[in-house]
Protein backbone atom coordinates (compact mmCIF):
# COMPACT_ATOMS: atom_id res chain seq x y z
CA UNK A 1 129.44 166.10 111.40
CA UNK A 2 126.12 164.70 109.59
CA UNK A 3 124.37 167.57 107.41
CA UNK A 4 121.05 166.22 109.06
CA UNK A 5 120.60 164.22 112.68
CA UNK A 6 117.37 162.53 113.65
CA UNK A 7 117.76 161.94 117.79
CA UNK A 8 115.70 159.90 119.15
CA UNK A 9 112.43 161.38 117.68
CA UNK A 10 108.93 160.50 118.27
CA UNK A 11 105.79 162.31 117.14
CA UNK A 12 102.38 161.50 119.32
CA UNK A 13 98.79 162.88 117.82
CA UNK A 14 95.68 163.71 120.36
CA UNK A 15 92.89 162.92 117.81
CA UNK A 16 89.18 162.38 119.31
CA UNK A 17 90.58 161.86 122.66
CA UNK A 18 93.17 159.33 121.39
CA UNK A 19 96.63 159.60 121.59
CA UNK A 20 98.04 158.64 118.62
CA UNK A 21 101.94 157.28 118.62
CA UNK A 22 102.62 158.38 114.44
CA UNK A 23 106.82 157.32 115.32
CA UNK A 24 108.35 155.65 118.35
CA UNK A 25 111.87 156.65 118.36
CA UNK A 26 114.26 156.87 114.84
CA UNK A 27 117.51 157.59 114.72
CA UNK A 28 119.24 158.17 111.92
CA UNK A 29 121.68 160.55 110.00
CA UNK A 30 122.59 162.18 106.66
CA UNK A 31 125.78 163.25 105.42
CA UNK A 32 125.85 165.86 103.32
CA UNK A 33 125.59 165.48 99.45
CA UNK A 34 123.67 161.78 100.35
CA UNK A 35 120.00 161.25 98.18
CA UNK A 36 118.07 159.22 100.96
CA UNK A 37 114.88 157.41 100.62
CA UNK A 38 112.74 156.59 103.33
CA UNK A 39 109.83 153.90 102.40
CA UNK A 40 107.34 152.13 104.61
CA UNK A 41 103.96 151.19 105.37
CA UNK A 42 101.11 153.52 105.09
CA UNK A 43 100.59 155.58 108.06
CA UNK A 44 104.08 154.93 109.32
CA UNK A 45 105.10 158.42 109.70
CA UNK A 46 107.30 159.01 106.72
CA UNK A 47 105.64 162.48 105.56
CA UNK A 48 105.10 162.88 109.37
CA UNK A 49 109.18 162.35 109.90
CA UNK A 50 109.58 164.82 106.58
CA UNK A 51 107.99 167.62 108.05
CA UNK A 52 109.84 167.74 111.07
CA UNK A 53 112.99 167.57 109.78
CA UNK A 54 111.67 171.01 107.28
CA UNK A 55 110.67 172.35 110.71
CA UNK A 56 106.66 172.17 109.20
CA UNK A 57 106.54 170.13 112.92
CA UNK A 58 107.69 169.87 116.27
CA UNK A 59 108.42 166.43 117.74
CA UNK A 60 107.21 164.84 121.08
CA UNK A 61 110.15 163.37 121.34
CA UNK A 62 114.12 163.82 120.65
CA UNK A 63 115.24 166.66 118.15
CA UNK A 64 116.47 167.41 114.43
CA UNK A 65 120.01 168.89 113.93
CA UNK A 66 120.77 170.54 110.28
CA UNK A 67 124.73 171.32 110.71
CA UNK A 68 125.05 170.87 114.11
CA UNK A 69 122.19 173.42 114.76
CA UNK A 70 118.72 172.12 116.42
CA UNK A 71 115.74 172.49 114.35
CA UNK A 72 113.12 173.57 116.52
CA UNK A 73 109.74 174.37 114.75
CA UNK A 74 111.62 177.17 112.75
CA UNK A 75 112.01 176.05 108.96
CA UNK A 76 116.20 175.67 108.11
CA UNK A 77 117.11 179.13 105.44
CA UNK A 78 118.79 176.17 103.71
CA UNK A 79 115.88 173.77 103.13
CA UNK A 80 113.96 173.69 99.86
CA UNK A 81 110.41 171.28 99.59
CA UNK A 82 108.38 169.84 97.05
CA UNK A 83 105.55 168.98 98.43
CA UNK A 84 102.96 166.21 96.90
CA UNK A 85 100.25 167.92 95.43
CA UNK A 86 100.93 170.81 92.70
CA UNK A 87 102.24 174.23 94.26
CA UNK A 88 102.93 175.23 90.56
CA UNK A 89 100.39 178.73 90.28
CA UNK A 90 97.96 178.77 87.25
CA UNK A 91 97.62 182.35 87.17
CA UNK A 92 102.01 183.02 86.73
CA UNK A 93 103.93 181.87 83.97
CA UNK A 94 106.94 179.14 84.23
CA UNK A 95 108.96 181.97 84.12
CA UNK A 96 107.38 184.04 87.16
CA UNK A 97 106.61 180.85 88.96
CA UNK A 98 110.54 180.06 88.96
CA UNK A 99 111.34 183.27 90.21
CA UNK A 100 108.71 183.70 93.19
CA UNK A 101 111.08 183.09 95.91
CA UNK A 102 113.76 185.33 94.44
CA UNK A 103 111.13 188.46 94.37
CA UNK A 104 109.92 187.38 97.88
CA UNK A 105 113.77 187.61 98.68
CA UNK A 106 114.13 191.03 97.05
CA UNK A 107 116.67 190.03 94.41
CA UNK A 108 116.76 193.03 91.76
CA UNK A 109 114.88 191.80 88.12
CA UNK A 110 117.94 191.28 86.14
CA UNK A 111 119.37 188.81 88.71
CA UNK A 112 116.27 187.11 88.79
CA UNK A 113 115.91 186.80 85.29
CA UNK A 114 119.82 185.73 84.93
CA UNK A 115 118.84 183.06 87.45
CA UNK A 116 115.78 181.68 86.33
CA UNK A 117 117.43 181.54 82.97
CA UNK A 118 119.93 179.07 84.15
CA UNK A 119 117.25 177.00 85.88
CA UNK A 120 115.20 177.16 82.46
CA UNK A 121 118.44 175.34 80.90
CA UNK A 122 119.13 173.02 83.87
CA UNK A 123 115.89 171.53 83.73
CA UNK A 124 115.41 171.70 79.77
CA UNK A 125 112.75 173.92 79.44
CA UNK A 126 114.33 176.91 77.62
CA UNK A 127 111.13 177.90 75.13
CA UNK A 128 108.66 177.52 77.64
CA UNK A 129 109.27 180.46 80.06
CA UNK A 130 106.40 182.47 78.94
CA UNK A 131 103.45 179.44 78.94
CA UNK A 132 101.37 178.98 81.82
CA UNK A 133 100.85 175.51 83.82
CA UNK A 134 97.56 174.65 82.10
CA UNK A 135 99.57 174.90 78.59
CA UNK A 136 102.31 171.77 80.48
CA UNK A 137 102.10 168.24 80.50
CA UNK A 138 102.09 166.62 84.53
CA UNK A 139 105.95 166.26 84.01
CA UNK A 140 106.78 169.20 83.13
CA UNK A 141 104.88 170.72 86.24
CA UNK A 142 106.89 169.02 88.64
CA UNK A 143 109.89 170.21 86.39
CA UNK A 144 108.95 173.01 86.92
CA UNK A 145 107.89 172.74 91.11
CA UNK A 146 111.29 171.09 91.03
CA UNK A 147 113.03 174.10 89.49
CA UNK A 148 111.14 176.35 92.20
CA UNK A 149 112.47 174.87 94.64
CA UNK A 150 116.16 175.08 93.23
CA UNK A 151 116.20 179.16 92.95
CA UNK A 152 117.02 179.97 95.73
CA UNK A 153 119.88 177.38 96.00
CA UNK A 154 118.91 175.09 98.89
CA UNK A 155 121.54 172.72 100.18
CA UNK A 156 118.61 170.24 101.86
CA UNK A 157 115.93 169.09 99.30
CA UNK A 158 113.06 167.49 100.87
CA UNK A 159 110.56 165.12 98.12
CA UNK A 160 107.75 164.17 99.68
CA UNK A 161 106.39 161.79 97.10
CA UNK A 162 107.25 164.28 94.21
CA UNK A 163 106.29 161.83 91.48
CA UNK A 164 103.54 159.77 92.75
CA UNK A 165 100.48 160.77 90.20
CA UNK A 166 102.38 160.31 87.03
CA UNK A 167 102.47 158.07 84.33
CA UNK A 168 105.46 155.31 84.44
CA UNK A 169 107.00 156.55 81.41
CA UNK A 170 107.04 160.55 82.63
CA UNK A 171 108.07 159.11 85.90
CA UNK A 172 110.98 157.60 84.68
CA UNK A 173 111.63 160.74 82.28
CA UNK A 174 111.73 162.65 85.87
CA UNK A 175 114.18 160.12 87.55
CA UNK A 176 116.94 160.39 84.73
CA UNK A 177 116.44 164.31 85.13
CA UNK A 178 116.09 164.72 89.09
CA UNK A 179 119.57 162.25 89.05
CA UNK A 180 121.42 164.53 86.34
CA UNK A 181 120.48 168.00 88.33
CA UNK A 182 121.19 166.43 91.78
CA UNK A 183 124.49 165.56 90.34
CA UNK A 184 125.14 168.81 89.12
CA UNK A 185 124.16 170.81 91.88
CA UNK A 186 125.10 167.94 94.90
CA UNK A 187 121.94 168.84 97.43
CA UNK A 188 121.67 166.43 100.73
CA UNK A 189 117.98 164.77 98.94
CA UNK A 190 115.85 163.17 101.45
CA UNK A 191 112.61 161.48 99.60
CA UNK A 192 109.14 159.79 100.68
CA UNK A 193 107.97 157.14 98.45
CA UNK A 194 105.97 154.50 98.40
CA UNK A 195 107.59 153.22 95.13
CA UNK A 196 110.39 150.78 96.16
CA UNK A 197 112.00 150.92 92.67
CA UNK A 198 111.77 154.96 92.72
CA UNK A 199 113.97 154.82 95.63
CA UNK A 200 116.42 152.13 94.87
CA UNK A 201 116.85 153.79 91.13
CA UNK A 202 117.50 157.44 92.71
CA UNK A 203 119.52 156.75 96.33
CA UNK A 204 122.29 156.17 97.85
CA UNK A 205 120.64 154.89 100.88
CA UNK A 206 117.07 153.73 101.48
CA UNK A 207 115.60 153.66 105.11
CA UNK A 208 112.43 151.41 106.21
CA UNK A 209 110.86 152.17 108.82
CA UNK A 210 107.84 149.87 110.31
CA UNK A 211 104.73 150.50 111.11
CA UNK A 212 103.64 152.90 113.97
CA UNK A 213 104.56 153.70 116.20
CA UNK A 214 107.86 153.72 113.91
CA UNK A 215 111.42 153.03 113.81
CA UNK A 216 114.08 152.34 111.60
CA UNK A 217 113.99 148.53 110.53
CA UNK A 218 116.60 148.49 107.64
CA UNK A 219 119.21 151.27 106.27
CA UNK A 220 120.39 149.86 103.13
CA UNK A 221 123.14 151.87 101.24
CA UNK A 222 122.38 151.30 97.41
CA UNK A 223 126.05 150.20 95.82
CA UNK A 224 125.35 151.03 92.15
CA UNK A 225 127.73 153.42 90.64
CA UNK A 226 126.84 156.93 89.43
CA UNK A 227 125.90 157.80 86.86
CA UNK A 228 122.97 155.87 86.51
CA UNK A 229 120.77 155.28 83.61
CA UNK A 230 117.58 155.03 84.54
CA UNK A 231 115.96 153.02 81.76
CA UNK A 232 119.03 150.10 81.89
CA UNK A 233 119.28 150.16 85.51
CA UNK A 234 116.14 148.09 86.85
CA UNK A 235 117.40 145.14 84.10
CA UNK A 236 120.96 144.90 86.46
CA UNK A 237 122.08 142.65 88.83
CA UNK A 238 122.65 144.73 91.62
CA UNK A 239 119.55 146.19 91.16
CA UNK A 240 117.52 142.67 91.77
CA UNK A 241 119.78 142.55 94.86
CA UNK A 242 119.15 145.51 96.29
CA UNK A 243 115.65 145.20 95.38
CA UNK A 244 115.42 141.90 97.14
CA UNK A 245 117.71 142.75 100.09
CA UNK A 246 114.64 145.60 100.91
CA UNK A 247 112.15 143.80 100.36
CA UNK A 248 112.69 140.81 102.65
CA UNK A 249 111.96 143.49 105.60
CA UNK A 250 109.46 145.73 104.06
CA UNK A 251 107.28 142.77 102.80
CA UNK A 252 107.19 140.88 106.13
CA UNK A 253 106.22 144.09 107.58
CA UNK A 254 103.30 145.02 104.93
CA UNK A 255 102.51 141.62 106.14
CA UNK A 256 102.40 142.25 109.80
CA UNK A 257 100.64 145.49 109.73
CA UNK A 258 98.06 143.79 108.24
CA UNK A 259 97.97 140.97 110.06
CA UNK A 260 97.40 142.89 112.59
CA UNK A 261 95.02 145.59 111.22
């Protein structure tokens, strides 16, 4: 049984007395332990698609199944969800910030500190429990969002663009890291990007989708090895092919959604 089903699902907005068709009908599923990446044109419903599978949304259309179980508008106990802008909070150190959802879950103070010391390690950051966000560089906020998200052990990560404001460098700093934990900890990972090398470097599949109303053009399955190394990888081979493979669909479709504007 897939960890995560996508039946037949649409999603249709009523904006301004216009109905809006944000996806048509994609199918797809996730097995468990899989990183996927879902890519596309702008406005094609990928953060749209995200949400409903977290249960943020409930679909016009066909249904979401986590474990066999229907998703319907209620948010899986399992799911975890870096969201795109900064949910790190100014006024809490790293070290209170990391163990919000453990308090909200009642866990007694010395678990939650034994547990946010381990995520402190995991993500390299032992020394900095006691600074506050403004005192961090942009990476080491989404570390740390990243690390939030991880306490409370969430089989199902969802990314929605987790890395999109940063520099290249820090970027790539953050794939070679997000790779080592996911390997370590084997969460189903599914990730919006709109950086095509971001999700070839970090999945095992990537998914296009087209432009609304949407629906799966291309699922690719990414056959580089693990580990990876991030900063060799994009110089390989397979890489160029993959890259290539991808981008013969998602090109002609940027191309055709603006064709036809």
């Amino acid at each position: 049984m897939p960890e995560i089903a996508v039946d037949g699902v649409g999603k249709v907005y009523h904006s301004a007395g216009r109905q809006v068709t944000a996806l048509g009908r994609v199918d797809l599923t996730i097995a468990d332990g899989e990183f996927v990446s879902l890519v596309g044109p702008s406005g094609c419903g990928k953060s749209t698609l995200l949400n409903i599978i977290a249960g943020f949304l409930e679909p016009s259309a066909g249904g979401i199944r986590v474990d066999g179980k229907p998703v319907a508008g209620q948010i899986p106990p399992q799911l975890g969800y870096i969201f795109q802008k900064d949910t790190v909070l100014p006024w809490y150190s790293v070290r209170r910030n990391i163990g919000l959802g453990l308090r909200f879950r009642g866990w007694p103070r010395r678990k939650i500190d034994e547990r946010v010391d381990e995520l402190l390690k995991l993500g390299k950051l032992e020394g900095f429990g006691e600074a506050f966000p403004h005192q961090l560089s942009g990476g080491m906020r989404r570390r740390v969002a990243l690390l939030m998200s991880l306490a409370c052990d969430p089989r199902i990560l969802l990314l929605d663009e987790p890395f999109g404001a940063l520099d290249t460098h820090t970027k790539t700093v953050l794939h070679q890291e997000l790779i080592r934990i996911w390997r370590s900890l084997g969460q189903t990972i599914v990730m919006v990007t709109h950086d095509l090398d971001e999700a070839i470097t970090l999945s095992d599949r990537v998914i296009v989708l087209s432009g609304p109303p949407s629906r799966v053009l291309l699922d690719e399955r990414i056959g580089i090895a693990h580990p990876r190394d991030v900063y060799s990888l994009r110089e390989s081979e397979a890489f160029a092919q993959a890259y290539a493979r991808i981008w013969h669909v998602l090109g002609q479709e940027f191309a055709s959604v603006e064709a036809t504007g």
